[in-house]
N, C-alpha and C. Protein backbone atom coordinates (compact mmCIF):
# COMPACT_ATOMS: atom_id res chain seq x y z
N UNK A 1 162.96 68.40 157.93
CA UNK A 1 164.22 68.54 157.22
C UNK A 1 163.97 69.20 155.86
N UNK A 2 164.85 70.38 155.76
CA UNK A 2 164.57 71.05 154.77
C UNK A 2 164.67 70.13 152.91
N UNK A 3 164.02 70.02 151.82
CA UNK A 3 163.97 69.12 150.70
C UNK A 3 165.26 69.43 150.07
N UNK A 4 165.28 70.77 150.03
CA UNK A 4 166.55 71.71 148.51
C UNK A 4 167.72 71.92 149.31
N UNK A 5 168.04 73.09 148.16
CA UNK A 5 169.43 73.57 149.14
C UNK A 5 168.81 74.72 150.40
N UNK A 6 169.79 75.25 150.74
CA UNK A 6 169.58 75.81 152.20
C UNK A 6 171.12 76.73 152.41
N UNK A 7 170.65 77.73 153.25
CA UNK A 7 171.56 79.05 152.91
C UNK A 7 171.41 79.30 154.55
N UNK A 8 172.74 79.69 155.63
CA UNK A 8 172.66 80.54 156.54
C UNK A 8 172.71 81.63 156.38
N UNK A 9 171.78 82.84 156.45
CA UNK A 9 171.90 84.06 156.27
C UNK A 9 171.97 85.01 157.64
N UNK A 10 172.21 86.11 157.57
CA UNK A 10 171.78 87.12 158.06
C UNK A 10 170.29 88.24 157.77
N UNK A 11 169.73 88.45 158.88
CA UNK A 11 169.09 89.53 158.52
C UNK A 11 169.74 91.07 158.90
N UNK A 12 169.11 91.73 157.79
CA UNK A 12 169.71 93.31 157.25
C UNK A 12 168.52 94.11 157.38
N UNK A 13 168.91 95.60 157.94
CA UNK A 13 168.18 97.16 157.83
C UNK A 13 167.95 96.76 156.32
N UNK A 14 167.09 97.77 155.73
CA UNK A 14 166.63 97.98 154.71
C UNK A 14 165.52 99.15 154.72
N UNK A 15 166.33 100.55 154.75
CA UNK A 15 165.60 101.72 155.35
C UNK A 15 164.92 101.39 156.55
N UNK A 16 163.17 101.43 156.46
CA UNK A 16 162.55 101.31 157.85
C UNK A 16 162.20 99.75 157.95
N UNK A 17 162.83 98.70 157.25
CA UNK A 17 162.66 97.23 156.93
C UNK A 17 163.49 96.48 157.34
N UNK A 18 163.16 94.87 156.96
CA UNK A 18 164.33 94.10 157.31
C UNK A 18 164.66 93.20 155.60
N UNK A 19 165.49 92.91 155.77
CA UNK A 19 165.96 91.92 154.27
C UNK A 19 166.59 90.70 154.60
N UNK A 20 166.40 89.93 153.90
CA UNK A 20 167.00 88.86 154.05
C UNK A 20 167.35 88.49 152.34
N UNK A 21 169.09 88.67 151.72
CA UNK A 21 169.23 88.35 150.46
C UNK A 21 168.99 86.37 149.71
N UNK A 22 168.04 86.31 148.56
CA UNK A 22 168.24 84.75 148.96
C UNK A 22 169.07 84.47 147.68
N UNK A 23 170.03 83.71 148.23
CA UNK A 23 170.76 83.12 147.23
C UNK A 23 170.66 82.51 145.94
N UNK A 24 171.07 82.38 145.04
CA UNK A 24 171.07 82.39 143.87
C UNK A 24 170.79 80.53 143.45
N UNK A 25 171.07 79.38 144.46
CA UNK A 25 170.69 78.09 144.55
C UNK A 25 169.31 78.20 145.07
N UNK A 26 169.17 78.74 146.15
CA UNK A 26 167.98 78.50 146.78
C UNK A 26 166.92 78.90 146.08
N UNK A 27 167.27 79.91 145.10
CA UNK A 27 166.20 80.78 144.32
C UNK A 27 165.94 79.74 143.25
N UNK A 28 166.76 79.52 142.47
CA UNK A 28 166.44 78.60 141.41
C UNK A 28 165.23 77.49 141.65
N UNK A 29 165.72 76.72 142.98
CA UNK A 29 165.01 75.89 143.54
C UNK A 29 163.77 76.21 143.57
N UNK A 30 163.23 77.48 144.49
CA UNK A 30 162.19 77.79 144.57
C UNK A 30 161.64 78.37 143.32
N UNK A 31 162.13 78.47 142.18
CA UNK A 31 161.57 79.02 141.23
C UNK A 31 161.53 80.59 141.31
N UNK A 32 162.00 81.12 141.87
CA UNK A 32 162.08 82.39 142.26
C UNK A 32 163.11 83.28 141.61
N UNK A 33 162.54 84.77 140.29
CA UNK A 33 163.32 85.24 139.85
C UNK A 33 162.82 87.16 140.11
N UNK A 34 163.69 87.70 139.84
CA UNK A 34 163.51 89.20 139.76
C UNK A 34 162.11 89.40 139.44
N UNK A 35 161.65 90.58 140.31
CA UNK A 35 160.14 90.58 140.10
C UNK A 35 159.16 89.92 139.95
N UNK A 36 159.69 88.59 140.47
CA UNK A 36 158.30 87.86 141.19
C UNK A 36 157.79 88.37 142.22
N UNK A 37 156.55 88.27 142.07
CA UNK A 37 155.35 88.51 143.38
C UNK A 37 154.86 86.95 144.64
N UNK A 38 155.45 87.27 145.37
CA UNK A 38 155.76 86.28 146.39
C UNK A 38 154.71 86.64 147.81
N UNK A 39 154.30 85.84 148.49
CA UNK A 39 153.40 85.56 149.30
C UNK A 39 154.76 85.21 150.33
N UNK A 40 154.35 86.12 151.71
CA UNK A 40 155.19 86.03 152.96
C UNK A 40 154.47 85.94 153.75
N UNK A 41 154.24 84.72 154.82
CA UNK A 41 153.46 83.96 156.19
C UNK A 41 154.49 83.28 156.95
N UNK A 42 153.91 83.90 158.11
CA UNK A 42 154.44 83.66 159.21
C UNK A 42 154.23 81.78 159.84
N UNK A 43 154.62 80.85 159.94
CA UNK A 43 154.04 79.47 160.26
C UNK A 43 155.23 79.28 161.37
N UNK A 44 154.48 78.71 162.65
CA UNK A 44 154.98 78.38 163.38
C UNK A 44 156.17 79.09 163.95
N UNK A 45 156.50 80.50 163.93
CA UNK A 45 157.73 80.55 164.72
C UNK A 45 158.43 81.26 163.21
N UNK A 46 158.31 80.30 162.00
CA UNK A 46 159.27 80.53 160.93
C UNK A 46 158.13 81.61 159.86
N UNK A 47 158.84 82.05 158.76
CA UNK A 47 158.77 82.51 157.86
C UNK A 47 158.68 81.91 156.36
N UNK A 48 157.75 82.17 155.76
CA UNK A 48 157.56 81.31 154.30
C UNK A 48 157.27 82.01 153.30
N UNK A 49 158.23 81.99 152.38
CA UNK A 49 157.88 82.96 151.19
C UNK A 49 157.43 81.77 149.80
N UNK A 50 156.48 82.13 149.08
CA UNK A 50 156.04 81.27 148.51
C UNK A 50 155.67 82.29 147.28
N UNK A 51 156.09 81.32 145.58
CA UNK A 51 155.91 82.48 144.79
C UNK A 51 154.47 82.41 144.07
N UNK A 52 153.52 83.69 143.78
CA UNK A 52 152.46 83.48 143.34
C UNK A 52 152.12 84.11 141.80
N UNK A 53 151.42 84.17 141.09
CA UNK A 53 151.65 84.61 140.01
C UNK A 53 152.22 84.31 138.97
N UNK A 54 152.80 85.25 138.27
CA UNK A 54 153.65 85.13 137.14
C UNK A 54 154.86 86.21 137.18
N UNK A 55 155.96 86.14 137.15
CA UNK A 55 157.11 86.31 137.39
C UNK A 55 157.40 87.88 136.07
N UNK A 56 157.99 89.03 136.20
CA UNK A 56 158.05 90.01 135.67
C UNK A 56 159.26 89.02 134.45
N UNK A 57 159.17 89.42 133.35
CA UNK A 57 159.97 89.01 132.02
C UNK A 57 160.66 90.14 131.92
N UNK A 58 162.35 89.75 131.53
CA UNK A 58 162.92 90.75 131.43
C UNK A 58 162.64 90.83 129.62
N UNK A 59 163.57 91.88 129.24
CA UNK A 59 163.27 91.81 127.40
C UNK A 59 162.93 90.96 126.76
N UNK A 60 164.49 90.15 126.85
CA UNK A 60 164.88 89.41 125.89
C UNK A 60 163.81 88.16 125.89
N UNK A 61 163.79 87.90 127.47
CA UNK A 61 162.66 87.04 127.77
C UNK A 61 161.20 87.08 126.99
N UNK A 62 160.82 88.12 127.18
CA UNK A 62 159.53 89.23 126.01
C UNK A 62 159.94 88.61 124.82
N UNK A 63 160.78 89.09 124.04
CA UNK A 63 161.23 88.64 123.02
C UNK A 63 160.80 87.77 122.45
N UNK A 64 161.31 86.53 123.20
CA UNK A 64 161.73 85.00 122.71
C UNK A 64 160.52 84.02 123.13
N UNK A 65 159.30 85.00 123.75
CA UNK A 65 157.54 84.71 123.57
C UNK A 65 157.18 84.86 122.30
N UNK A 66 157.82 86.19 121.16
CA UNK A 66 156.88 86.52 120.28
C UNK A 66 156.71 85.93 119.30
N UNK A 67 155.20 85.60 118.94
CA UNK A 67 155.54 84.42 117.88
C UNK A 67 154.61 85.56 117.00
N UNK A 68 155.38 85.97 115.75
CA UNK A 68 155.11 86.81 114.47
C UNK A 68 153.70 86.30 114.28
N UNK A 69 153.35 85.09 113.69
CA UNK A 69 151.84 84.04 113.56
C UNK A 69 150.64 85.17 114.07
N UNK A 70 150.99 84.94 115.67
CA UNK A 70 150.07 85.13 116.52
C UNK A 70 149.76 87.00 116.46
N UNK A 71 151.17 87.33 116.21
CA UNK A 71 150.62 88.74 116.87
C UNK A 71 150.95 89.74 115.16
N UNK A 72 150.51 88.89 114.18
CA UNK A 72 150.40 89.65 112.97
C UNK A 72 151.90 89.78 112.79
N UNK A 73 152.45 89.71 112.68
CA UNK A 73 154.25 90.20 112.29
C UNK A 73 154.90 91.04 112.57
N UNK A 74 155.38 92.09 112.47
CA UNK A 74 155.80 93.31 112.39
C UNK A 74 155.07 94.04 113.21
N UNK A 75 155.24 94.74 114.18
CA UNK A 75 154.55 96.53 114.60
C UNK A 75 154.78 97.47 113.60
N UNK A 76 155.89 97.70 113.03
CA UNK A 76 155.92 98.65 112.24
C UNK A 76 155.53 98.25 110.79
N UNK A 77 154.79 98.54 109.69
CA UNK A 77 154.45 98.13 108.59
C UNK A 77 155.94 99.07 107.41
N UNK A 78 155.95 98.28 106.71
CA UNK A 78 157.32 99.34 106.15
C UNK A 78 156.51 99.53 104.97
N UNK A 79 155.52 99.33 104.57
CA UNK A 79 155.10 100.25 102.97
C UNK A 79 153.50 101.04 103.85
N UNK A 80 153.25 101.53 102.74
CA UNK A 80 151.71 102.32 103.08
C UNK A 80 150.86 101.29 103.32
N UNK A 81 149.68 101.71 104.36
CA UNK A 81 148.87 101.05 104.68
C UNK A 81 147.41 101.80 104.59
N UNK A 82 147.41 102.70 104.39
CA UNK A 82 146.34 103.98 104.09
C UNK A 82 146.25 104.31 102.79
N UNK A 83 145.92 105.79 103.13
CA UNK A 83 145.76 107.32 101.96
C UNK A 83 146.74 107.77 102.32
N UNK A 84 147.91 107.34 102.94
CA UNK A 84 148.85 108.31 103.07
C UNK A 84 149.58 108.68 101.68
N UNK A 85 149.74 110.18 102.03
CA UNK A 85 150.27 111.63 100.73
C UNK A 85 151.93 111.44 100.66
N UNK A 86 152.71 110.82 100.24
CA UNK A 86 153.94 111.30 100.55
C UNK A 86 154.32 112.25 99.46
């Protein structure tokens, strides 16, 4: 008996492929977001997608990692940092 939620789907073409879309509950559940790298095995008859890795960060996500401390502050320096001639 399945633990989470659970979705009847269809499978779909997908050029020379097949798709199966997973819903937006079931995903949560599984921890599963855009550009995760996921592991697909065949068990028994069924299909198992399982997520491995670390999951692609969108921006904002990027963002709201950066801790100034760690990565010196700023990329851009706003006064001289050289011999620069102006």
């Amino acid at each position: 008996m399945p633990k989470g939620p659970t979705a009847s789907l269809k499978v779909k073409e997908w050029g020379n492929s097949l798709a199966v879309r997973i819903r937006a509950t079931v995903a949560r559940s599984a921890h599963l977001s855009e550009g995760q790298p996921v592991l697909i095995a065949v068990q028994d008859e069924s299909v198992a997608v399982k997520p491995v890795g670390t999951p692609k960060l969108k921006f904002a996500q990027r963002l709201a990692r950066f801790d100034p401390k760690k990565h010196r502050g700023e990329l851009m320096p706003t006064g001289r940092t050289g011999a620069e001639v102006f």
